[in-house]
PDB file of N, CA and C in Angstrom:
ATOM      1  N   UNK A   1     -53.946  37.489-107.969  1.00  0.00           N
ATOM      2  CA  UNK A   1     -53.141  38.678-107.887  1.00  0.00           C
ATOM      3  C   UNK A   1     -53.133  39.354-109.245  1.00  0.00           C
ATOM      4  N   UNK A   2     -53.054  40.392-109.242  1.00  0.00           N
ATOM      5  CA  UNK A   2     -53.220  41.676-110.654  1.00  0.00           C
ATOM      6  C   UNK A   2     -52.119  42.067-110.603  1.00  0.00           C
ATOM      7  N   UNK A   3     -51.033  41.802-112.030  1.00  0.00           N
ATOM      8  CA  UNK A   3     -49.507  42.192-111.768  1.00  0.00           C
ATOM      9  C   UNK A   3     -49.439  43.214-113.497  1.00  0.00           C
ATOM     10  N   UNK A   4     -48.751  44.022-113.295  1.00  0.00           N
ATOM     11  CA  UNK A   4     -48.695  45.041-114.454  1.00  0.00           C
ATOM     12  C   UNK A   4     -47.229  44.910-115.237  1.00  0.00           C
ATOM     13  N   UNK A   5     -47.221  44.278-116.393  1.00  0.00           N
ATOM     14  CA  UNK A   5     -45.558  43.990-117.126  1.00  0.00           C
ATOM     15  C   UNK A   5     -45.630  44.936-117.906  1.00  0.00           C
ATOM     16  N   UNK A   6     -44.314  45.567-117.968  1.00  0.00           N
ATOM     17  CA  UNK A   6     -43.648  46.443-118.882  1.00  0.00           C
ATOM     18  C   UNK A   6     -42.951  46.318-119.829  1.00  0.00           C
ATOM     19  N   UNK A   7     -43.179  45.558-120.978  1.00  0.00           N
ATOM     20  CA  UNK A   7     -42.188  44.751-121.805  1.00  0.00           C
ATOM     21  C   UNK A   7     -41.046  45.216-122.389  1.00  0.00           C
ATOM     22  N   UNK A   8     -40.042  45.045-123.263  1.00  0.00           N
ATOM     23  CA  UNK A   8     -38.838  45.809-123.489  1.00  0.00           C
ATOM     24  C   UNK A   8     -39.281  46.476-124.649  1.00  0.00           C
ATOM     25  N   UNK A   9     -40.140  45.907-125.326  1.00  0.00           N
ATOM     26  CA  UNK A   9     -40.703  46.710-126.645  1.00  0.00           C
ATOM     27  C   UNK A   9     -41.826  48.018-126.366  1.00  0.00           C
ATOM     28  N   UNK A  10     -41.942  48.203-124.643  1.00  0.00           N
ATOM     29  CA  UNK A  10     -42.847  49.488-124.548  1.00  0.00           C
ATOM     30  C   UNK A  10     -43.943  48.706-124.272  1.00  0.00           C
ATOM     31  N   UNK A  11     -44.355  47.450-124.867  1.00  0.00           N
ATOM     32  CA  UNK A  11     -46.057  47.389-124.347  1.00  0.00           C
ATOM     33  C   UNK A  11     -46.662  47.122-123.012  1.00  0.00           C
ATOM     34  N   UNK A  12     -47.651  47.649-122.438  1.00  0.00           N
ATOM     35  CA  UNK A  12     -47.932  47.242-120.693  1.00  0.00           C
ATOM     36  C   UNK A  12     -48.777  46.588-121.108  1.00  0.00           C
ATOM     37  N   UNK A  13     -49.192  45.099-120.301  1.00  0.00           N
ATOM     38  CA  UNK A  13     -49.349  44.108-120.617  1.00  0.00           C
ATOM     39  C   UNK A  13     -49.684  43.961-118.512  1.00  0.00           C
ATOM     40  N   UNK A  14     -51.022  44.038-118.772  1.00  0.00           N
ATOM     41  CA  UNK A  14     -52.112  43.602-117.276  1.00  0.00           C
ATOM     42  C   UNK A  14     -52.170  42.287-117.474  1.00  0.00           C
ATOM     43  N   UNK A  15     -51.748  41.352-116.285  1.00  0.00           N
ATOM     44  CA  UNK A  15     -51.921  39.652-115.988  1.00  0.00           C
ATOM     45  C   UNK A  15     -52.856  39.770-114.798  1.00  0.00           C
ATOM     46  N   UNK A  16     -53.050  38.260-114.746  1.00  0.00           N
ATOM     47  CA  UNK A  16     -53.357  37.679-113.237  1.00  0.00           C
ATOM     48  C   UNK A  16     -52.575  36.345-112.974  1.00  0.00           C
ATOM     49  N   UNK A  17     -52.705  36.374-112.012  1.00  0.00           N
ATOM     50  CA  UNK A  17     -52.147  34.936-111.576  1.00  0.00           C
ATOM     51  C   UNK A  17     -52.671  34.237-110.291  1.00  0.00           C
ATOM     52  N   UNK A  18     -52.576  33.031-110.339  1.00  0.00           N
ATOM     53  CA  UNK A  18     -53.513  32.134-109.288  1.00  0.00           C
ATOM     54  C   UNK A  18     -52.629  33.014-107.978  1.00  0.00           C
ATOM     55  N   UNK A  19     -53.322  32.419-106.762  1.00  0.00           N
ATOM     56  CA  UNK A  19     -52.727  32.863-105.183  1.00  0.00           C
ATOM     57  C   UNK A  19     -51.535  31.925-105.496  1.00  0.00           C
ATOM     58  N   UNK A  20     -50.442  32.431-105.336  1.00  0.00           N
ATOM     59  CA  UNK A  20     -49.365  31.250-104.020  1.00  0.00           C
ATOM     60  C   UNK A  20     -48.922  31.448-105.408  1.00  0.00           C
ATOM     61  N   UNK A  21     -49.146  31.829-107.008  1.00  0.00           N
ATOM     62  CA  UNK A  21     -48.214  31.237-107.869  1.00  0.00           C
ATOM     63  C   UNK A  21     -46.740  32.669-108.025  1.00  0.00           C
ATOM     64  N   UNK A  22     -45.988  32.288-108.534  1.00  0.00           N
ATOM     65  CA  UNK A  22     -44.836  33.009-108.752  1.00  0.00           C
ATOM     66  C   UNK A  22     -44.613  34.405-109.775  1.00  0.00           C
ATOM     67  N   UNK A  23     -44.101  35.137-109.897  1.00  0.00           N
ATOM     68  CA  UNK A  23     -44.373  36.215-110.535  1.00  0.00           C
ATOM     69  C   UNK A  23     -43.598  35.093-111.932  1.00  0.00           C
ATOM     70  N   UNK A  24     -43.056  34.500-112.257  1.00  0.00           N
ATOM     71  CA  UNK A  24     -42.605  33.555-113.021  1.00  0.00           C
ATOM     72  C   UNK A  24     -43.295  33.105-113.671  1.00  0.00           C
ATOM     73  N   UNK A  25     -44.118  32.102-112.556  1.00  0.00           N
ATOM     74  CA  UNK A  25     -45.755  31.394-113.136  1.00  0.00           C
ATOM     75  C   UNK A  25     -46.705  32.363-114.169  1.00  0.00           C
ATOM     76  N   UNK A  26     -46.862  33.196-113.249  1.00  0.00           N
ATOM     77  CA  UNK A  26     -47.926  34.453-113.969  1.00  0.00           C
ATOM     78  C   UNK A  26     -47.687  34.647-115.099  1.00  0.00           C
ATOM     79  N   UNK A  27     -46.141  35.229-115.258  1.00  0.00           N
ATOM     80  CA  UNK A  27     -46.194  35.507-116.845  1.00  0.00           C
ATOM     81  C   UNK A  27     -45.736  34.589-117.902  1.00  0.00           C
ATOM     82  N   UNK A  28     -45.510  33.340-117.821  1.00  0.00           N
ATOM     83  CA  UNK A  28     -44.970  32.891-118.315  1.00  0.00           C
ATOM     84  C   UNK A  28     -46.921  32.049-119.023  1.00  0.00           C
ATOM     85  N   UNK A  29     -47.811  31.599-118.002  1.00  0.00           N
ATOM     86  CA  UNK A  29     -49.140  31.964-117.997  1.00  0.00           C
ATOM     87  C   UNK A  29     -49.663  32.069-119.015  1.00  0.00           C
ATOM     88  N   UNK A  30     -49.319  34.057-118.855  1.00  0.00           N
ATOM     89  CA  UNK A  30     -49.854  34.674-119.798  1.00  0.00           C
ATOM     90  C   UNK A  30     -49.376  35.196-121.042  1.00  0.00           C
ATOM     91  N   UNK A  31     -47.886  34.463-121.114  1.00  0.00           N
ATOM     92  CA  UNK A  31     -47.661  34.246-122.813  1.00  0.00           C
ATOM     93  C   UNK A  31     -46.236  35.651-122.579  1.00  0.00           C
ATOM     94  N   UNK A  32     -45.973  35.642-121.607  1.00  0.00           N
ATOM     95  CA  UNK A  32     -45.011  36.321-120.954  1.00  0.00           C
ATOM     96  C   UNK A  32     -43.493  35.666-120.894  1.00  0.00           C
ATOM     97  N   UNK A  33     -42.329  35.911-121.651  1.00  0.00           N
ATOM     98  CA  UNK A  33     -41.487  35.107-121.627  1.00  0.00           C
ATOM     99  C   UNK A  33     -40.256  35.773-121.040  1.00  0.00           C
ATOM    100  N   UNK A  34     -40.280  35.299-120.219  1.00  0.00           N
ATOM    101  CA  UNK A  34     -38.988  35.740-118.858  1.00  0.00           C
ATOM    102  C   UNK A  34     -37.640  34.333-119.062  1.00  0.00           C
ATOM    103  N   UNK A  35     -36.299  35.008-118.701  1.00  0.00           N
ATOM    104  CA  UNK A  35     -35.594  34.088-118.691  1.00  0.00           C
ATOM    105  C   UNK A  35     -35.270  33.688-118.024  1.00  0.00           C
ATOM    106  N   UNK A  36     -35.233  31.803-117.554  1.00  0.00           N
ATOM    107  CA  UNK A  36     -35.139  31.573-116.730  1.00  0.00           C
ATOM    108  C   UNK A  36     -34.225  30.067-116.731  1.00  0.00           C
ATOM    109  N   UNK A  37     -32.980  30.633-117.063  1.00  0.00           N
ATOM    110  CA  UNK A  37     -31.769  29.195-117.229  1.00  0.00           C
ATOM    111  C   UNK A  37     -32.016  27.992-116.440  1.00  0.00           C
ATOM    112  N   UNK A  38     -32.300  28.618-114.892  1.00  0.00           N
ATOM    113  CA  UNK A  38     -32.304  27.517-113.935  1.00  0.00           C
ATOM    114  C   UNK A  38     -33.144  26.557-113.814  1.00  0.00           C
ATOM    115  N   UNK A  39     -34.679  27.425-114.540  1.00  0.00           N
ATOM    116  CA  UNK A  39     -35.851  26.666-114.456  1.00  0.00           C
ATOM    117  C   UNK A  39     -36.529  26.934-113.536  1.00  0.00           C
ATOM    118  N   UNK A  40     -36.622  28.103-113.307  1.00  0.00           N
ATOM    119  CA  UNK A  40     -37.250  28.754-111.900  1.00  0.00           C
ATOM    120  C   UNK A  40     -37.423  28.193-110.563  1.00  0.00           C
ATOM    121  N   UNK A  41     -35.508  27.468-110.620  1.00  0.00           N
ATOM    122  CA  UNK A  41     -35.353  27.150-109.021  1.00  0.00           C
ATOM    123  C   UNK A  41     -34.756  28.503-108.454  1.00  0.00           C
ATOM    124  N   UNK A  42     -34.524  29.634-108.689  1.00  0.00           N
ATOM    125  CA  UNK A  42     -33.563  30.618-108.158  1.00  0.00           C
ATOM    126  C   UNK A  42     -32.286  30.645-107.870  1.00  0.00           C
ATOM    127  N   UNK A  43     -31.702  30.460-109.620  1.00  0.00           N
ATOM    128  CA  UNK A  43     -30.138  30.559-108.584  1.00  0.00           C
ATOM    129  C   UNK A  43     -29.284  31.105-109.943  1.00  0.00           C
ATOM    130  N   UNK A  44     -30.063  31.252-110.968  1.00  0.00           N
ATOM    131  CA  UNK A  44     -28.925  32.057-112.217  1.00  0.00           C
ATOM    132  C   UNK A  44     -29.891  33.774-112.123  1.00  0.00           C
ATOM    133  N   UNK A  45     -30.287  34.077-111.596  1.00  0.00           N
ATOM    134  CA  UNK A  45     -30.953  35.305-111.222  1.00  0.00           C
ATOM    135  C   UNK A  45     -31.316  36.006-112.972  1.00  0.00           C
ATOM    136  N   UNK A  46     -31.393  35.527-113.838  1.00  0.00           N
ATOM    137  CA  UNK A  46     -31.643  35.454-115.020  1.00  0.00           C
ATOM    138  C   UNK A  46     -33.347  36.442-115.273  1.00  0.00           C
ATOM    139  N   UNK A  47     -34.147  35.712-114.202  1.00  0.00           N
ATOM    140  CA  UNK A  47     -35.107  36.586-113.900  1.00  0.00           C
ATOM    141  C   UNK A  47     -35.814  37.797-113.690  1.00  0.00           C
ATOM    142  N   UNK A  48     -35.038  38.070-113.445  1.00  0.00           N
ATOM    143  CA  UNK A  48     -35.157  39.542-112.530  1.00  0.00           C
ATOM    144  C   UNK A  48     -35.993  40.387-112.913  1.00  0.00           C
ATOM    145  N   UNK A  49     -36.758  41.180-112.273  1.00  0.00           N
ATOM    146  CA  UNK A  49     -37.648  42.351-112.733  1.00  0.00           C
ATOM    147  C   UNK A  49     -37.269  43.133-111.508  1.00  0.00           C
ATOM    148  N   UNK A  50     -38.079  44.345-112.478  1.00  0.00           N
ATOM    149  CA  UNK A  50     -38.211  45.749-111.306  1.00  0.00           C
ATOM    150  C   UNK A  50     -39.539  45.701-110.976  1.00  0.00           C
ATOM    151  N   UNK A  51     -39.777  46.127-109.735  1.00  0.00           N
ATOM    152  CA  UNK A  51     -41.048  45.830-108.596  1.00  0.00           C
ATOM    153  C   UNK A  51     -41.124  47.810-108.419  1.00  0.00           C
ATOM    154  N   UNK A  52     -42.107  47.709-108.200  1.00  0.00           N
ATOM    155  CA  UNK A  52     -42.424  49.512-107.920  1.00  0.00           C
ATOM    156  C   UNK A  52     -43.676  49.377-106.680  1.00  0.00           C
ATOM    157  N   UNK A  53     -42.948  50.131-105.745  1.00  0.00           N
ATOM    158  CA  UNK A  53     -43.931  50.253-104.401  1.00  0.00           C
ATOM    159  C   UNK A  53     -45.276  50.992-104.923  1.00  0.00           C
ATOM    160  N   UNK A  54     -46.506  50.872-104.451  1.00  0.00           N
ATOM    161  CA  UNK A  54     -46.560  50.423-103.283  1.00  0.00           C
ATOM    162  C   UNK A  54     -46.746  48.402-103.158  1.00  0.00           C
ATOM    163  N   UNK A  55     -46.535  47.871-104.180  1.00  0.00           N
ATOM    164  CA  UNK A  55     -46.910  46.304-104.724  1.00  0.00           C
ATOM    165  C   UNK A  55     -45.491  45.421-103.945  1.00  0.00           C
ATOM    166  N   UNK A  56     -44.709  46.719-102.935  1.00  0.00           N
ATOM    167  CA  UNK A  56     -43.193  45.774-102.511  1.00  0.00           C
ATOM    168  C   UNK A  56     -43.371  45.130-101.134  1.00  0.00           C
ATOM    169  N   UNK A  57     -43.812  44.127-101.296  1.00  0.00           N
ATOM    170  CA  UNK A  57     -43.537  43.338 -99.766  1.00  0.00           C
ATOM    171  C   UNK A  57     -42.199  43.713 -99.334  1.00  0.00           C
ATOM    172  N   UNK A  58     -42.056  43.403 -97.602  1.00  0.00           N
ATOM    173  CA  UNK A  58     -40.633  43.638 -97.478  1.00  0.00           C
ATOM    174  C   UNK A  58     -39.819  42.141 -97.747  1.00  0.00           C
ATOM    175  N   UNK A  59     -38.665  42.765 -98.385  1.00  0.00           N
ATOM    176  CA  UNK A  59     -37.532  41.013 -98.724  1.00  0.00           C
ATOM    177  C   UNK A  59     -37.565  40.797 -97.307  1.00  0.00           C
ATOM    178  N   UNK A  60     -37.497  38.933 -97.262  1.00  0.00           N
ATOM    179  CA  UNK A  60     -37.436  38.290 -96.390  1.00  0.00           C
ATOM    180  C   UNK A  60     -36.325  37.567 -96.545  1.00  0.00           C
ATOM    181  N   UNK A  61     -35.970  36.492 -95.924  1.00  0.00           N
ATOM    182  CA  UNK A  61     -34.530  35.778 -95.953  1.00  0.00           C
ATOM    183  C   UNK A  61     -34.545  35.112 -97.127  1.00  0.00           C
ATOM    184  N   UNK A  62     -35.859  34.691 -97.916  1.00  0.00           N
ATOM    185  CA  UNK A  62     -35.829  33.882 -99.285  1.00  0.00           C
ATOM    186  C   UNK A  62     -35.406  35.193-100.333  1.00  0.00           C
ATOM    187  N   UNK A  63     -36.030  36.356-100.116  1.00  0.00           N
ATOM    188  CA  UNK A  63     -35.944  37.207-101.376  1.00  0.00           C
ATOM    189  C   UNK A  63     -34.812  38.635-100.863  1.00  0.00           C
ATOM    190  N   UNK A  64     -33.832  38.324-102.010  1.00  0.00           N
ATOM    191  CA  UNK A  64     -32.789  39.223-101.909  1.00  0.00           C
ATOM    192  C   UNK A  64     -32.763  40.324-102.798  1.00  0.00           C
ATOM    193  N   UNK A  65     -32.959  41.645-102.284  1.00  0.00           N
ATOM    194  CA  UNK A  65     -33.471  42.586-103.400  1.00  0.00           C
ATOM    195  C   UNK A  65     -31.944  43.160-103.723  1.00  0.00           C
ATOM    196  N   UNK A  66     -32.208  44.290-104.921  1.00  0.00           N
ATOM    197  CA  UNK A  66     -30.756  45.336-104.799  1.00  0.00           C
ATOM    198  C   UNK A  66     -31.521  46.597-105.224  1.00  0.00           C
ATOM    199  N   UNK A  67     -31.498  47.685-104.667  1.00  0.00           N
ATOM    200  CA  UNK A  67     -32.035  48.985-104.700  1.00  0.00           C
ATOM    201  C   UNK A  67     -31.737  49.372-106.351  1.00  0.00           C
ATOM    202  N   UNK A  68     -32.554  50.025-106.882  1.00  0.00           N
ATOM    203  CA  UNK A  68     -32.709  50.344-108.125  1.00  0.00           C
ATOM    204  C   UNK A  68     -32.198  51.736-108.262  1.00  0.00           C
ATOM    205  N   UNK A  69     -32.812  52.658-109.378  1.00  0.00           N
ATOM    206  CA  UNK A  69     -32.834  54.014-109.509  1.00  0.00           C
ATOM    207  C   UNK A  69     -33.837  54.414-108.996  1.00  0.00           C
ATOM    208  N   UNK A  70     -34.286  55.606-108.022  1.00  0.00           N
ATOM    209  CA  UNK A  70     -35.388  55.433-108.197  1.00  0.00           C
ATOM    210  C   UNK A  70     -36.207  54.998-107.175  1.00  0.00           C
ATOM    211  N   UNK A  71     -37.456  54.780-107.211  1.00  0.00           N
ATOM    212  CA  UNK A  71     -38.200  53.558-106.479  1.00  0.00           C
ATOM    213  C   UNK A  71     -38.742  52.712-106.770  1.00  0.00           C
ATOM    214  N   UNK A  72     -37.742  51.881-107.506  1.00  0.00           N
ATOM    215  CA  UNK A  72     -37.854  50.714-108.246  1.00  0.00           C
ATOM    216  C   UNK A  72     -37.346  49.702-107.260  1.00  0.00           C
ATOM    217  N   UNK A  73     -37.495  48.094-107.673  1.00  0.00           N
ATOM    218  CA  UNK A  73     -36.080  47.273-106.591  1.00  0.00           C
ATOM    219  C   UNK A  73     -36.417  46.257-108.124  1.00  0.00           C
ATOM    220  N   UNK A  74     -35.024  45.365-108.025  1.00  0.00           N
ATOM    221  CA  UNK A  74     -34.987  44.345-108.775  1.00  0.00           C
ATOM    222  C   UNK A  74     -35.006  42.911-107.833  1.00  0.00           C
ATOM    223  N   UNK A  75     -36.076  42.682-108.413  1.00  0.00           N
ATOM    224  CA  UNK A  75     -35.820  40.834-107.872  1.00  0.00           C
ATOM    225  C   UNK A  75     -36.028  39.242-108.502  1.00  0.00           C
ATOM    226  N   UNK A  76     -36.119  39.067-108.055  1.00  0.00           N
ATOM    227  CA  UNK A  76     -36.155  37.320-109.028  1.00  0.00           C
ATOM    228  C   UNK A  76     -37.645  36.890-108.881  1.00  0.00           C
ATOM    229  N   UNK A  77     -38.103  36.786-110.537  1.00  0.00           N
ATOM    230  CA  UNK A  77     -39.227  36.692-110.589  1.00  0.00           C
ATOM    231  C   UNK A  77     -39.846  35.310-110.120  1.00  0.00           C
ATOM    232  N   UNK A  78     -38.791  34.132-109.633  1.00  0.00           N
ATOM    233  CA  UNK A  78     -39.827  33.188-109.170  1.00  0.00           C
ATOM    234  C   UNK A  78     -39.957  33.804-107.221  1.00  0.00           C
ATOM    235  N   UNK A  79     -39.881  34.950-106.419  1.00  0.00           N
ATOM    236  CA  UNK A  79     -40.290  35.156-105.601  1.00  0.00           C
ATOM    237  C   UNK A  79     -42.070  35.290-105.718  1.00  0.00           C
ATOM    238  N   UNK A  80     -42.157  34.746-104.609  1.00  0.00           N
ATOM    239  CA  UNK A  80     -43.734  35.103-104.115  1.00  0.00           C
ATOM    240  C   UNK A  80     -44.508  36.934-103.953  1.00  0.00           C
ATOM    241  N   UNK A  81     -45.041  37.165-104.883  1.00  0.00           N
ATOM    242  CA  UNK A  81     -45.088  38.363-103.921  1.00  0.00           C
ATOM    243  C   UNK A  81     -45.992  39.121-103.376  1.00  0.00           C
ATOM    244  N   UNK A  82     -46.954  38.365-102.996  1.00  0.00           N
ATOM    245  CA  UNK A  82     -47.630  38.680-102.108  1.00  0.00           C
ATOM    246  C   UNK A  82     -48.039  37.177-100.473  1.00  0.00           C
ATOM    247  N   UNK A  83     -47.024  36.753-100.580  1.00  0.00           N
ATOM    248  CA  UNK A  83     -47.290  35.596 -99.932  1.00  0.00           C
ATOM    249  C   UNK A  83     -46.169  35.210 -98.684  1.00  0.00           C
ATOM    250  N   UNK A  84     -46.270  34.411 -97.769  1.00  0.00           N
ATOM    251  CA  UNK A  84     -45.501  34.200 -96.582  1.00  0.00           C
ATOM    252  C   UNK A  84     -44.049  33.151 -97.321  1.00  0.00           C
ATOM    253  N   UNK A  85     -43.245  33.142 -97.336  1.00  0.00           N
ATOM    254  CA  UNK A  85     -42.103  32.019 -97.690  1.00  0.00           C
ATOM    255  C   UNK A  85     -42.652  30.389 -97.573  1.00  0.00           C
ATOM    256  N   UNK A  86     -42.671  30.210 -98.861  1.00  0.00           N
ATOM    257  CA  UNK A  86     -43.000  28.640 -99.078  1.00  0.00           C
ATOM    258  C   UNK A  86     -42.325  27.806 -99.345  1.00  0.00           C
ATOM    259  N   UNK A  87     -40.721  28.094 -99.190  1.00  0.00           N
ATOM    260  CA  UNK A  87     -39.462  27.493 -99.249  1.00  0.00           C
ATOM    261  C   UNK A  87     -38.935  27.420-100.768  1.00  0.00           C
ATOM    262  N   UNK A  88     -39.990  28.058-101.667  1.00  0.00           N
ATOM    263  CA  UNK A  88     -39.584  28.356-103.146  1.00  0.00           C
ATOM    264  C   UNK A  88     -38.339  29.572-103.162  1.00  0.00           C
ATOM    265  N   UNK A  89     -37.375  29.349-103.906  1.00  0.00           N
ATOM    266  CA  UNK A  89     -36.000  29.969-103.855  1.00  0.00           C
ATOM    267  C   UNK A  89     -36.502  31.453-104.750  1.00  0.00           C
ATOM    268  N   UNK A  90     -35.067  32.422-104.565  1.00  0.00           N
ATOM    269  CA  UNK A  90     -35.472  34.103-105.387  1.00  0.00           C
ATOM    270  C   UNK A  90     -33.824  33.719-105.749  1.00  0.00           C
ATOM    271  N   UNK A  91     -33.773  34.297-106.658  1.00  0.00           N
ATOM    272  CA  UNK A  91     -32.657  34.611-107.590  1.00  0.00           C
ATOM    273  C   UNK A  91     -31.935  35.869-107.150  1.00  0.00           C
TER     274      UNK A  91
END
């Protein structure tokens, strides 16, 4: 998967990441440091990024979004996101 980070300092920063791995996995990967208290079980939502369509699967019962500004959504970066629910938790 080809995922595009926006860092807080302005720089865009193009990854990849294996199939099935987590938007978590990916950047963390690629030298990408996301916070993640829980340890990327999903449950201090510490994670979170903004997702920009057209790259938005629809949330499923694992991934709980909250509408942004915009057409943005925020979600918890250990969701899957391009993948069917693998019982891995979203923040």
């Amino acid at each position: 998967m080809a995922l595009h980070f926006r860092l807080p300092e302005g720089e865009r920063r193009a990854v990849s990441g294996a199939d099935g791995a987590t938007l978590l996995e990916a950047a963390h990967a690629s030298g990408i440091s996301l916070n993640a208290v829980c340890g990327g079980i999903g449950i201090c939502g510490e994670c979170r990024v903004r997702l920009r369509p057209p790259a938005l699967p629809p949330p499923n019962r694992l991934r709980k979004s909250t509408p942004e500004r915009g057409r943005t959504e925020r979600r918890g970066a250990v969701g899957l996101p391009d993948s069917p629910p693998s019982g891995r938790g979203c923040g």
